[in-house]
N, C-alpha and C. Protein backbone atom coordinates (compact mmCIF):
# COMPACT_ATOMS: atom_id res chain seq x y z
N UNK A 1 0.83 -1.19 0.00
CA UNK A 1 0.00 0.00 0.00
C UNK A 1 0.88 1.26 0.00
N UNK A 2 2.45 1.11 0.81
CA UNK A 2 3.04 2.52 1.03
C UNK A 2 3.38 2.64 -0.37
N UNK A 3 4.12 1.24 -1.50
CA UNK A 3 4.49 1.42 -2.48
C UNK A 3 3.77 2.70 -3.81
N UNK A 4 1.96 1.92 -3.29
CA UNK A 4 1.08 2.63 -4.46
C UNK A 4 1.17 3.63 -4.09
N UNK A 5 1.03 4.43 -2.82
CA UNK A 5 0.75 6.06 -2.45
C UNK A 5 1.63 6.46 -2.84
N UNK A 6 2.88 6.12 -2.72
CA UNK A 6 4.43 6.40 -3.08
C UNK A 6 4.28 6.91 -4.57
N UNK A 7 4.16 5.42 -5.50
CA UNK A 7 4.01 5.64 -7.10
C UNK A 7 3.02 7.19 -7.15
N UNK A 8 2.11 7.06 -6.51
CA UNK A 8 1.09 8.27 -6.68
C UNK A 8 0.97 9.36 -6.78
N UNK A 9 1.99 9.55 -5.47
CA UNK A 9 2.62 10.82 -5.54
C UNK A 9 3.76 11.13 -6.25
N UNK A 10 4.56 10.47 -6.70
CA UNK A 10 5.44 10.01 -7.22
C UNK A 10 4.96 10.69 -8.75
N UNK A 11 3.96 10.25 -9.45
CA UNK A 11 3.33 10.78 -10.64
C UNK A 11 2.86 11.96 -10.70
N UNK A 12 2.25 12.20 -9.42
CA UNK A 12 1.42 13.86 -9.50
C UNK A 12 2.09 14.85 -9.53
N UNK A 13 3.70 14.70 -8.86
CA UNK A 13 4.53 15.74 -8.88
C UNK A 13 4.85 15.94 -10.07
N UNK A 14 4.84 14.20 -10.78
CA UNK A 14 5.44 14.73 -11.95
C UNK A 14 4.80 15.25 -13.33
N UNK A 15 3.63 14.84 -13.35
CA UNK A 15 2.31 15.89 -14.07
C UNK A 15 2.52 17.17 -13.42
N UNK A 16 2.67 17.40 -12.38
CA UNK A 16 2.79 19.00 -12.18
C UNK A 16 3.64 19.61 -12.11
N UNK A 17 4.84 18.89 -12.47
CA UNK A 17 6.01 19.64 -12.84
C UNK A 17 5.96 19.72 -14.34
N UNK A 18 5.33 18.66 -14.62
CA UNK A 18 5.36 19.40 -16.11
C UNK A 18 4.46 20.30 -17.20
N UNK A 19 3.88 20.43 -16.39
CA UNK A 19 2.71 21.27 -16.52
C UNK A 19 2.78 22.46 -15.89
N UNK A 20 3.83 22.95 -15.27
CA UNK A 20 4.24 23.85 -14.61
C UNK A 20 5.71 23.97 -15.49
N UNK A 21 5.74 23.68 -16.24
CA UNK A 21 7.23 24.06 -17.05
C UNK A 21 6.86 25.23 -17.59
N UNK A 22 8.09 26.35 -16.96
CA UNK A 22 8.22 27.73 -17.61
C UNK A 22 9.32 27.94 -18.24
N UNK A 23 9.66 29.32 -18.78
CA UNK A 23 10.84 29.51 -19.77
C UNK A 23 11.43 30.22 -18.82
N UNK A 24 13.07 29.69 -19.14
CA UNK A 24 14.07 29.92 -18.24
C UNK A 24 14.70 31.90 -19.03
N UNK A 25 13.84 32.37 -18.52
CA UNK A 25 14.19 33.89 -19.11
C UNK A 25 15.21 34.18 -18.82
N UNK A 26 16.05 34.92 -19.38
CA UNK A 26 17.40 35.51 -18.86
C UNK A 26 17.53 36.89 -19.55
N UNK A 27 18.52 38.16 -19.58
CA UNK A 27 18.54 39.38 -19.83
C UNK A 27 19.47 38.81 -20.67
N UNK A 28 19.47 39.91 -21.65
CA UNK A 28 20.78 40.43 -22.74
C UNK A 28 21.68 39.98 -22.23
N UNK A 29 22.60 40.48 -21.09
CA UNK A 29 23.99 40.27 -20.64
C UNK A 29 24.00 38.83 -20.48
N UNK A 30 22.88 38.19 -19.44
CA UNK A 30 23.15 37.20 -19.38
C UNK A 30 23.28 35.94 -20.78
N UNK A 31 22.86 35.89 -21.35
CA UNK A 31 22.23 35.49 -22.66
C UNK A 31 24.02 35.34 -23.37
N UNK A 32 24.79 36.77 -23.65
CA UNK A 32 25.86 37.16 -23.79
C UNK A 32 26.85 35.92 -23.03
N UNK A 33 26.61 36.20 -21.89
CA UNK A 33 27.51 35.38 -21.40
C UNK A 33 27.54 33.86 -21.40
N UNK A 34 26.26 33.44 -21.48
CA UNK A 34 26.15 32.03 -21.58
C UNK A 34 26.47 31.38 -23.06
N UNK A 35 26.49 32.52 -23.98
CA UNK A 35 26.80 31.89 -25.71
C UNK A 35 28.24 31.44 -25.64
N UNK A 36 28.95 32.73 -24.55
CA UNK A 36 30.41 32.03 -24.82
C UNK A 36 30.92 30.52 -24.22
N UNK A 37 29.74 30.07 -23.21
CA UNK A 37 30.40 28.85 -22.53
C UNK A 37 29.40 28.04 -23.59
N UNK A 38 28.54 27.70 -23.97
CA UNK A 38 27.60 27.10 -24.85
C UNK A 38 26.80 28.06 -26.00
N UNK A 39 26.83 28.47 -27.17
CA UNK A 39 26.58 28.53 -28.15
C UNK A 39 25.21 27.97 -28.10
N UNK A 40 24.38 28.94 -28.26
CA UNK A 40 22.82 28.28 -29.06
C UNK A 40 21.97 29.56 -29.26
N UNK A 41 21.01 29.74 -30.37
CA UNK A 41 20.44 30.22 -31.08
C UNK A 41 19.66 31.26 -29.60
N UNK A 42 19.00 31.79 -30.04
CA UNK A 42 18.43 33.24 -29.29
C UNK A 42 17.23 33.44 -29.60
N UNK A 43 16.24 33.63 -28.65
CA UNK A 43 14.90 34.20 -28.87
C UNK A 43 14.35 35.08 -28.09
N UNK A 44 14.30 36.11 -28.58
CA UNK A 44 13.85 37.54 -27.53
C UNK A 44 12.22 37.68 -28.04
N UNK A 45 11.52 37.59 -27.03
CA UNK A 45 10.25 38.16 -26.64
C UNK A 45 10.14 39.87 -26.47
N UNK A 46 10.00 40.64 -27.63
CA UNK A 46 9.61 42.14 -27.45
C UNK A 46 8.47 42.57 -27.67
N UNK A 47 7.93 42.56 -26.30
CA UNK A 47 7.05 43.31 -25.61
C UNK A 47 6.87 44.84 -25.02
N UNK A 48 5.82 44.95 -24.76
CA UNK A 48 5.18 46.05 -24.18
C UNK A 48 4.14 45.88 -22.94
N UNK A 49 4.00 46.45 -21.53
CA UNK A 49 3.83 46.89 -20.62
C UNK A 49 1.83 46.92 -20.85
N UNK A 50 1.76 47.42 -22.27
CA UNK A 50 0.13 47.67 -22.26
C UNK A 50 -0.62 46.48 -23.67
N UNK A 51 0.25 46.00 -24.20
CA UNK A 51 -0.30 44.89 -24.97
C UNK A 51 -0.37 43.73 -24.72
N UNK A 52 -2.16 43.78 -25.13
CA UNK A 52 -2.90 42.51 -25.05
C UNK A 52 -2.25 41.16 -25.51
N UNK A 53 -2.19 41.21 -26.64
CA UNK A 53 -1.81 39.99 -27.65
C UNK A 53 -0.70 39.95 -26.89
N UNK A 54 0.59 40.51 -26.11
CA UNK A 54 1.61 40.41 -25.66
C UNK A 54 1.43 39.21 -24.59
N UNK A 55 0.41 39.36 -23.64
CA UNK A 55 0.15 38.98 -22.32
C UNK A 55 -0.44 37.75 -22.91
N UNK A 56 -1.16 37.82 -24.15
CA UNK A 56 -1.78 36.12 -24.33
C UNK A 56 -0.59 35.24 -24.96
N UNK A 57 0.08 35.51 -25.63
CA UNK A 57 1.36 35.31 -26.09
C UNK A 57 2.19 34.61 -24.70
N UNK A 58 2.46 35.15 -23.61
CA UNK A 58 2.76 34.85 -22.44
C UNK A 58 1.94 33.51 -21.95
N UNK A 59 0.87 33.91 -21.41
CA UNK A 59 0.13 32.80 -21.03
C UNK A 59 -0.22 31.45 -22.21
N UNK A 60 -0.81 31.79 -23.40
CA UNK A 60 -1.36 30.51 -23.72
C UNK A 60 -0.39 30.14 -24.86
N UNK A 61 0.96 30.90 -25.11
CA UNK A 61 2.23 30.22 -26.35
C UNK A 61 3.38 29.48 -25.47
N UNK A 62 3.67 30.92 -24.63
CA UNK A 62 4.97 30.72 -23.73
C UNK A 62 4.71 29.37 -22.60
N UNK A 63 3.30 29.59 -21.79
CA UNK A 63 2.82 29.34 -20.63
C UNK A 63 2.79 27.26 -21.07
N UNK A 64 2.77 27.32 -22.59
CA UNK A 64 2.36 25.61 -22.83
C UNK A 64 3.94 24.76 -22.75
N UNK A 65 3.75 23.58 -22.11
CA UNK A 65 4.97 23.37 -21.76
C UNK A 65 5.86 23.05 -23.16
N UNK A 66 4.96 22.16 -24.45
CA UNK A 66 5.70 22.19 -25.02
C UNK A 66 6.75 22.61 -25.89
N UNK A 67 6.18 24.37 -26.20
CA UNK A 67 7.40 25.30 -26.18
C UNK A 67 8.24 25.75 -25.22
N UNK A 68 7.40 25.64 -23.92
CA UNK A 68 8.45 25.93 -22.30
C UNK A 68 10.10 24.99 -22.77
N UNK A 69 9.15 23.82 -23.05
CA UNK A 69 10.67 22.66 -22.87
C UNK A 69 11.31 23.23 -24.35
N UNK A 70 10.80 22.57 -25.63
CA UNK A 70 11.58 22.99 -26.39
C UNK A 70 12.80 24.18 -26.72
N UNK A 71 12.05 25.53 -25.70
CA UNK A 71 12.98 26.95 -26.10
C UNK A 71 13.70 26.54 -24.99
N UNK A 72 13.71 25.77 -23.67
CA UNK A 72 14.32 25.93 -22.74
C UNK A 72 15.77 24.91 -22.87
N UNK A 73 15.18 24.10 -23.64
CA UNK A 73 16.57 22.76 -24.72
C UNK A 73 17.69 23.36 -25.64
N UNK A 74 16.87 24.50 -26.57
CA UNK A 74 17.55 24.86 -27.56
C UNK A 74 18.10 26.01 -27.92
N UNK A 75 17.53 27.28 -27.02
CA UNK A 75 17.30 28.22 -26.74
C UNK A 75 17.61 28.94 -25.85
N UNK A 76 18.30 29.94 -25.97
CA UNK A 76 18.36 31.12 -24.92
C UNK A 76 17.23 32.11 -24.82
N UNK A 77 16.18 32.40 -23.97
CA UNK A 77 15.15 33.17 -23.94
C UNK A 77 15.58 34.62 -23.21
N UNK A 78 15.24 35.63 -24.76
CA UNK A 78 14.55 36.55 -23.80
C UNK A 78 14.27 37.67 -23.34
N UNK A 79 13.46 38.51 -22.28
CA UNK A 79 12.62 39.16 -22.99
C UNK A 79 12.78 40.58 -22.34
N UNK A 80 12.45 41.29 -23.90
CA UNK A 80 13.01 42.95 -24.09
C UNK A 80 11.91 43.61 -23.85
N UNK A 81 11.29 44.77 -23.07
CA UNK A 81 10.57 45.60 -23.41
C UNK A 81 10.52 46.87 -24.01
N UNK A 82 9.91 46.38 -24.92
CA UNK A 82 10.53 47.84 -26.58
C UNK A 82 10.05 49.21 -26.03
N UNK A 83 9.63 49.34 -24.70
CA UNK A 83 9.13 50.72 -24.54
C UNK A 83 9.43 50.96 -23.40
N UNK A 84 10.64 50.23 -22.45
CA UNK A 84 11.51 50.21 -21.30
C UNK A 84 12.66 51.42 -21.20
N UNK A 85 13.29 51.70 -20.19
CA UNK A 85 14.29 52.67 -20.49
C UNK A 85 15.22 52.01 -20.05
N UNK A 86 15.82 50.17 -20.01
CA UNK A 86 17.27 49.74 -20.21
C UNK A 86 17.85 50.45 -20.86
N UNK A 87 19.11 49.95 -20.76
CA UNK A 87 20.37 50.12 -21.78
C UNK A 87 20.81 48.82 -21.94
N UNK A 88 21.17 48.60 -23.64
CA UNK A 88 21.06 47.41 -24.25
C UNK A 88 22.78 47.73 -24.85
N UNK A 89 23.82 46.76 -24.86
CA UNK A 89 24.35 46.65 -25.23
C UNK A 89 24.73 45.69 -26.51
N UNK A 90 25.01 45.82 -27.81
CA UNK A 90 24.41 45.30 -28.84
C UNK A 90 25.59 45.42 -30.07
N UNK A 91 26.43 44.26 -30.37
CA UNK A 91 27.77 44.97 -31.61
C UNK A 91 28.14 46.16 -31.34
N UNK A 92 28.95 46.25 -30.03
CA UNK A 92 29.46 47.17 -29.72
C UNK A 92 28.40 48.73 -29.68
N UNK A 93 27.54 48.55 -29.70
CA UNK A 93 26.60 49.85 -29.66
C UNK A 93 25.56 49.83 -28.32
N UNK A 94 25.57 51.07 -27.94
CA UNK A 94 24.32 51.32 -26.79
C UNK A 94 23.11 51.48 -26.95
N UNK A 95 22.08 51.21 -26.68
CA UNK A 95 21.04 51.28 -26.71
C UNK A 95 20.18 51.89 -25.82
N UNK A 96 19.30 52.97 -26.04
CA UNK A 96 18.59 53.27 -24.69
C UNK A 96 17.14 53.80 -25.08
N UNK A 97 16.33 54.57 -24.71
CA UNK A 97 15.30 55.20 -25.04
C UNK A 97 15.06 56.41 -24.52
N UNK A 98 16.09 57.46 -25.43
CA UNK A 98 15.54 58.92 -24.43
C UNK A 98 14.94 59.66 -24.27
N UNK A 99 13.85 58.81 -25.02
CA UNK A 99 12.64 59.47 -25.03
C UNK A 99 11.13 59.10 -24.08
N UNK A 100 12.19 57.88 -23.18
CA UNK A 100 11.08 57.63 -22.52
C UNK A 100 10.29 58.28 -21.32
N UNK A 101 9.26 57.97 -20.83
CA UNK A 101 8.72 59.07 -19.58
C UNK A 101 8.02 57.77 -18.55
N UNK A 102 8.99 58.76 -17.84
CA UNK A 102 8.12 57.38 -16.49
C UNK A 102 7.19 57.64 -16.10
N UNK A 103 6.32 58.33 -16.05
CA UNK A 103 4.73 58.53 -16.02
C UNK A 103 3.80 57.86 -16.96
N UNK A 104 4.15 57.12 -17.82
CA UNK A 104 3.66 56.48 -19.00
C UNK A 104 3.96 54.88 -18.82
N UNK A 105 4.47 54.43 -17.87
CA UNK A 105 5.17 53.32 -17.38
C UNK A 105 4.67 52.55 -18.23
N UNK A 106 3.40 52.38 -17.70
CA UNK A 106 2.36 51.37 -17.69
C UNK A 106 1.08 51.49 -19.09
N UNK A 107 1.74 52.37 -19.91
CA UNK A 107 0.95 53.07 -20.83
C UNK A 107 1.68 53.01 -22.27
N UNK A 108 1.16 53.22 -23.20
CA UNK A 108 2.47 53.53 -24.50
C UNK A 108 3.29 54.27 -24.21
N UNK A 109 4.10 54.01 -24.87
CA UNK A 109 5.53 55.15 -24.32
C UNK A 109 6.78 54.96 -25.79
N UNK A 110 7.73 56.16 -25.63
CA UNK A 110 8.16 55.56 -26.78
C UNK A 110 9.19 54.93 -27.29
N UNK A 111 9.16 54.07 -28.18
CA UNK A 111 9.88 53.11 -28.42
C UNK A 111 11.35 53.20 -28.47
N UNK A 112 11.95 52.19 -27.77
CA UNK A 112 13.28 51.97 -27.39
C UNK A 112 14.22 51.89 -28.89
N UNK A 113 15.05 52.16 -28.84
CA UNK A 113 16.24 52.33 -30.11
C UNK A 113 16.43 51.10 -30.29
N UNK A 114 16.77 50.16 -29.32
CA UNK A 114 17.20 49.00 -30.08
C UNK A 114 15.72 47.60 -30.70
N UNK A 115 14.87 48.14 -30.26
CA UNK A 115 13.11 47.56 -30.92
C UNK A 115 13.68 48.34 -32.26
N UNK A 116 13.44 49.76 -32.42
CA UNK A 116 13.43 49.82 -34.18
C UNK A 116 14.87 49.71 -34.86
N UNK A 117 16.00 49.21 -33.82
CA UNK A 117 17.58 48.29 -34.72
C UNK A 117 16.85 47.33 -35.38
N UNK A 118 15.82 46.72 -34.43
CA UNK A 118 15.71 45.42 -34.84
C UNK A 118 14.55 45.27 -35.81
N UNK A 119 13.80 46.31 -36.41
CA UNK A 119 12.74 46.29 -36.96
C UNK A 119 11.61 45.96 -37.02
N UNK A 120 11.28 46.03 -35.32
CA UNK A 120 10.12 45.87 -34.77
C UNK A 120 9.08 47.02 -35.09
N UNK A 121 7.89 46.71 -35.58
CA UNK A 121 6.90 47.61 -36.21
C UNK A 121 5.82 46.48 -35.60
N UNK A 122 5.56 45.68 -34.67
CA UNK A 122 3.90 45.33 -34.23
C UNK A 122 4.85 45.10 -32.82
N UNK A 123 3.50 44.99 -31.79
CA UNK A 123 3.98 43.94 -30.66
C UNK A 123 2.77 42.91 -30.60
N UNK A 124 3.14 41.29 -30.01
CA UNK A 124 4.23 41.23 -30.11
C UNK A 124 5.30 40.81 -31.19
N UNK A 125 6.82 41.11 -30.91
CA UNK A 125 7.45 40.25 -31.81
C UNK A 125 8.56 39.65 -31.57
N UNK A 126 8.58 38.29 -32.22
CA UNK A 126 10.11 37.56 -31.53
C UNK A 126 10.66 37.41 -32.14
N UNK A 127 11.91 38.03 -31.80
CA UNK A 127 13.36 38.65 -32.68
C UNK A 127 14.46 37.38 -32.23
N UNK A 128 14.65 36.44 -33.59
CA UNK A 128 15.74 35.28 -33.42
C UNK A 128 17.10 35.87 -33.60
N UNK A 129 18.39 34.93 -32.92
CA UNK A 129 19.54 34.91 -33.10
C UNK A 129 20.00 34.04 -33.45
N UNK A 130 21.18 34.12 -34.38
CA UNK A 130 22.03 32.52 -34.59
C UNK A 130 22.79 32.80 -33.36
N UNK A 131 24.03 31.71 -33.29
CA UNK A 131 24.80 31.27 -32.26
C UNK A 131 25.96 32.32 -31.80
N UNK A 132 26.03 33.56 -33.20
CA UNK A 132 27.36 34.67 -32.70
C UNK A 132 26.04 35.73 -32.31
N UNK A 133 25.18 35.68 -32.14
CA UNK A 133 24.27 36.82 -31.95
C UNK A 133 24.10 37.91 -32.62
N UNK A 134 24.01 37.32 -33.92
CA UNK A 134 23.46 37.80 -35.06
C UNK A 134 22.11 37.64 -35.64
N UNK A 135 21.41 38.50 -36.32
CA UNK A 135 20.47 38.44 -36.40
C UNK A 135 19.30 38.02 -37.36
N UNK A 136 18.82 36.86 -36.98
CA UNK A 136 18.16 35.85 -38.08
C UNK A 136 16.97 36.53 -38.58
N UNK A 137 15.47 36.98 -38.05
CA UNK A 137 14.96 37.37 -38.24
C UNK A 137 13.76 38.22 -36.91
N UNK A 138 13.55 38.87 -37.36
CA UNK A 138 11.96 39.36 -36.37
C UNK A 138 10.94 38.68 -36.78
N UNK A 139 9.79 38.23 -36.06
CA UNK A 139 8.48 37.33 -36.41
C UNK A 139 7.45 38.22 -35.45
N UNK A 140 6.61 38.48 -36.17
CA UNK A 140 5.82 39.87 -35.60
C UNK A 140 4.14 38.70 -35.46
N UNK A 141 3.77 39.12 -34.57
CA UNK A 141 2.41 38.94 -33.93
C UNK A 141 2.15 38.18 -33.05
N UNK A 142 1.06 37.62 -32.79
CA UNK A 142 0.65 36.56 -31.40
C UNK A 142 0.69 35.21 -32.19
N UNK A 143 1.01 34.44 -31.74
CA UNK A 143 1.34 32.85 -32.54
C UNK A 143 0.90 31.76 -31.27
N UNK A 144 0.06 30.85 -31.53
CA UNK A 144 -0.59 29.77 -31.10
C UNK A 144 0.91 28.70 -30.85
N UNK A 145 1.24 27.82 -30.20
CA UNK A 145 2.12 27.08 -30.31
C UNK A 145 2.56 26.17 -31.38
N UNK A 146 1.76 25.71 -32.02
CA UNK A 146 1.84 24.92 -33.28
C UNK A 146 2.22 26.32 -33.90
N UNK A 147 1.84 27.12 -34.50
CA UNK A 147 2.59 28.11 -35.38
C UNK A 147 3.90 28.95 -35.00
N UNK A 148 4.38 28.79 -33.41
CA UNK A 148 4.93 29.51 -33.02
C UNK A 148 6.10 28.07 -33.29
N UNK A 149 6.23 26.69 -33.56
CA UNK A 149 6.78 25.74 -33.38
C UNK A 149 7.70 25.54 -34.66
N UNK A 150 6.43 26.45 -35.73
CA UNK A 150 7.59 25.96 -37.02
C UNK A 150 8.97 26.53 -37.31
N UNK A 151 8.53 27.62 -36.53
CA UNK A 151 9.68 28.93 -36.55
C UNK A 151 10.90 28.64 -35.74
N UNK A 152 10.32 28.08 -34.45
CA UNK A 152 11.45 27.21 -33.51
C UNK A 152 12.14 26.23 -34.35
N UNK A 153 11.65 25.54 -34.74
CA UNK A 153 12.27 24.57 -35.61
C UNK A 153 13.16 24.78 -37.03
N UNK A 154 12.56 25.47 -37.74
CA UNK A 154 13.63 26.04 -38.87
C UNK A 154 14.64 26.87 -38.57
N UNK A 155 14.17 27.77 -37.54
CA UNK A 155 15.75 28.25 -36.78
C UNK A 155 16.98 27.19 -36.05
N UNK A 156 15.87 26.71 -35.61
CA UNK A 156 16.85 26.08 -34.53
C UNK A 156 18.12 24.72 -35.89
N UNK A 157 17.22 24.16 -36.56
CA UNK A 157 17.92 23.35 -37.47
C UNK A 157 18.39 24.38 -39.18
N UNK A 158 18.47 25.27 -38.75
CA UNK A 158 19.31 26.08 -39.86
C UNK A 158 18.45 25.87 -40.81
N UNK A 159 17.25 25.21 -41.35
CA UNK A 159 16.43 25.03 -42.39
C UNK A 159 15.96 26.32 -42.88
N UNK A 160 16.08 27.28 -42.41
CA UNK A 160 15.72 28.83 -42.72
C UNK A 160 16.99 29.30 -44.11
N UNK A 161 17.90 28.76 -43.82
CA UNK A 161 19.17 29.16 -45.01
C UNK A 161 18.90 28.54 -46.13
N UNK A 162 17.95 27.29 -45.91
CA UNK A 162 17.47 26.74 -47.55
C UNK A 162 16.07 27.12 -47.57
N UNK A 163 15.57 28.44 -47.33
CA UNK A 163 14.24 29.14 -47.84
C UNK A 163 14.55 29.90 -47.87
N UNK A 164 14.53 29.92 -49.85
CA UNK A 164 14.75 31.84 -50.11
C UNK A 164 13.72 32.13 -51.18
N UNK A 165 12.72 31.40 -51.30
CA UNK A 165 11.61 31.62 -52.51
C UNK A 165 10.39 31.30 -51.19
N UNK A 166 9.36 32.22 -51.81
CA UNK A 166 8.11 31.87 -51.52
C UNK A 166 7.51 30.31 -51.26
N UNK A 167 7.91 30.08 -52.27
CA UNK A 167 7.77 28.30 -52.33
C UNK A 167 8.29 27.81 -51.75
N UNK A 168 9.59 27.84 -51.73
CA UNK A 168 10.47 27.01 -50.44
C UNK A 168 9.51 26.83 -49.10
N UNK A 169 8.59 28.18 -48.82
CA UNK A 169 8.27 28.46 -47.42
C UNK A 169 6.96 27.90 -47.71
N UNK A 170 6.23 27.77 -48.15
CA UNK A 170 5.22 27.02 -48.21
C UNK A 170 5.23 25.67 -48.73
N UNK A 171 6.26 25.23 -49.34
CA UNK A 171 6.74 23.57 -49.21
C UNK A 171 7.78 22.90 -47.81
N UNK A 172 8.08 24.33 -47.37
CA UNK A 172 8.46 23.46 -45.48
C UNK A 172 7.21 24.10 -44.79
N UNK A 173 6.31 24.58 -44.95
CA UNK A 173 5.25 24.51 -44.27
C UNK A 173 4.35 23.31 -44.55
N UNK A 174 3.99 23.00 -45.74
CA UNK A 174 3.29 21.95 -46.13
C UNK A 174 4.18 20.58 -45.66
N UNK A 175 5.26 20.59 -45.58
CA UNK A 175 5.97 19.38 -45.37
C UNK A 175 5.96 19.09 -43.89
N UNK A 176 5.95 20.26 -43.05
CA UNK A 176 6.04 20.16 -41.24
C UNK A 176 5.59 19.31 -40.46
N UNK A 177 5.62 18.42 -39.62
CA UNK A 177 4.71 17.99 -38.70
C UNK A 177 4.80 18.25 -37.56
N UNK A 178 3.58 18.77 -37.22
CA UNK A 178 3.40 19.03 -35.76
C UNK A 178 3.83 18.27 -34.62
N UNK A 179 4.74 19.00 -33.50
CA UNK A 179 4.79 17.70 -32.30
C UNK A 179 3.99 18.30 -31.22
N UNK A 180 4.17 19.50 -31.03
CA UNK A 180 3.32 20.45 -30.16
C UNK A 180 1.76 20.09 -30.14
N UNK A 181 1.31 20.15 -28.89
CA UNK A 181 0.17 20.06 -28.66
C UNK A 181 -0.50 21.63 -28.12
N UNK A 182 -1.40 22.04 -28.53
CA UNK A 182 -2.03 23.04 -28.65
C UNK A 182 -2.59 23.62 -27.32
C-alpha cells in the first residue's frame, strides 16, 4: 500500500512539474555570457507593458509546456521591453530610449532604439539569433504554439538558409509535422 501512495505521488509531482514548465528567461547580458560557454540560437520576446496579444502570447504560447521545454533545450530566452528605459548593449553599440517618460510606465511610451535596430513595427514580436548573436529574423504577432513551433524549428535546425523563394516556405510549411500540442 506505502508502495502505491508512493508511485502516486510520485506521478502527481510529476504531471505538475510538467505542466508547470516555464521559460528559463534571462537578460541580454546574461544570454551574452552564456553563448560564450555554450553557443545556441536566441529568442527575444519584445514586448510592451500595455499589450494585449503580448500577455496572451505569455500565457497561452509561452505558458504551454511544449514550447516551455523545447525553447528551454535549444534556446536562450529573452525578454526585451521595446518601450523600457534599459540600456542594451548590442555589436558594440548602446542602446537606450531617451525618449522615454516614467509617467507612461504602464501606458504607450516611446519606443526603445534597439526595438526599431531590430525592426520591430507590431507587438508582439520575436526577434531570433544565430549562435554569434546575429540576427536571423523578427516574427511579428501573437502565434498559437503549433505556429509559433515551425519557426522554432527552422531556426533552430538552420532550415531557414534553404528558404529563399516563396515556395520554399510554403513547401516546409506543407511538409512540417506538428509535435506540439495546442
Amino acid at each position: 500500500m506505502k508502495k502505491v501512495i508512493l508511485l502516486i505521488s510520485v506521478l502527481f509531482v510529476s504531471i505538475t512539474t510538467m505542466q508547470a514548465q516555464k521559460i528559463n528567461w534571462v537578460t541580454m547580458e546574461e544570454a551574452q555570457e552564456l553563448m560564450k560557454k555554450e553557443p545556441r540560437k536566441v529568442i527575444m520576446d519584445v514586448y510592451t507593458t500595455w499589450c494585449g496579444p503580448c500577455k496572451m502570447l505569455d500565457k497561452n504560447t509561452f505558458g504551454n509546456p511544449d514550447v516551455a521545454n523545447y525553447i528551454n533545450k535549444n534556446y536562450y530566452a529573452i525578454k526585451f521591453n521595446a518601450e523600457g528605459d534599459s540600456s542594451v548593449s548590442y555589436e558594440g553599440n548602446t542602446f537606450t530610449n531617451p525618449n522615454y517618460d516614467p509617467a507612461k510606465k504602464k501606458r504607450r511610451n516611446a519606443q526603445h532604439q534597439f526595438a526599431r535596430y531590430l525592426s520591430v513595427r507590431a507587438y508582439p514580436t520575436m526577434v531570433f539569433f544565430d549562435e554569434d548573436f546575429k540576427l536571423i529574423a523578427p516574427i511579428s504577432g501573437y502565434l498559437l504554439p503549433k505556429q509559433l513551433e515551425i519557426y522554432l524549428k527552422l531556426f533552430k535546425t538552420d532550415k531557414y538558409k534553404e528558404v529563399v523563394s516563396k515556395e520554399d516556405w510554403e513547401k516546409y510549411q506543407k511538409d512540417f509535422e506538428h509535435e506540439f500540442k495546442s
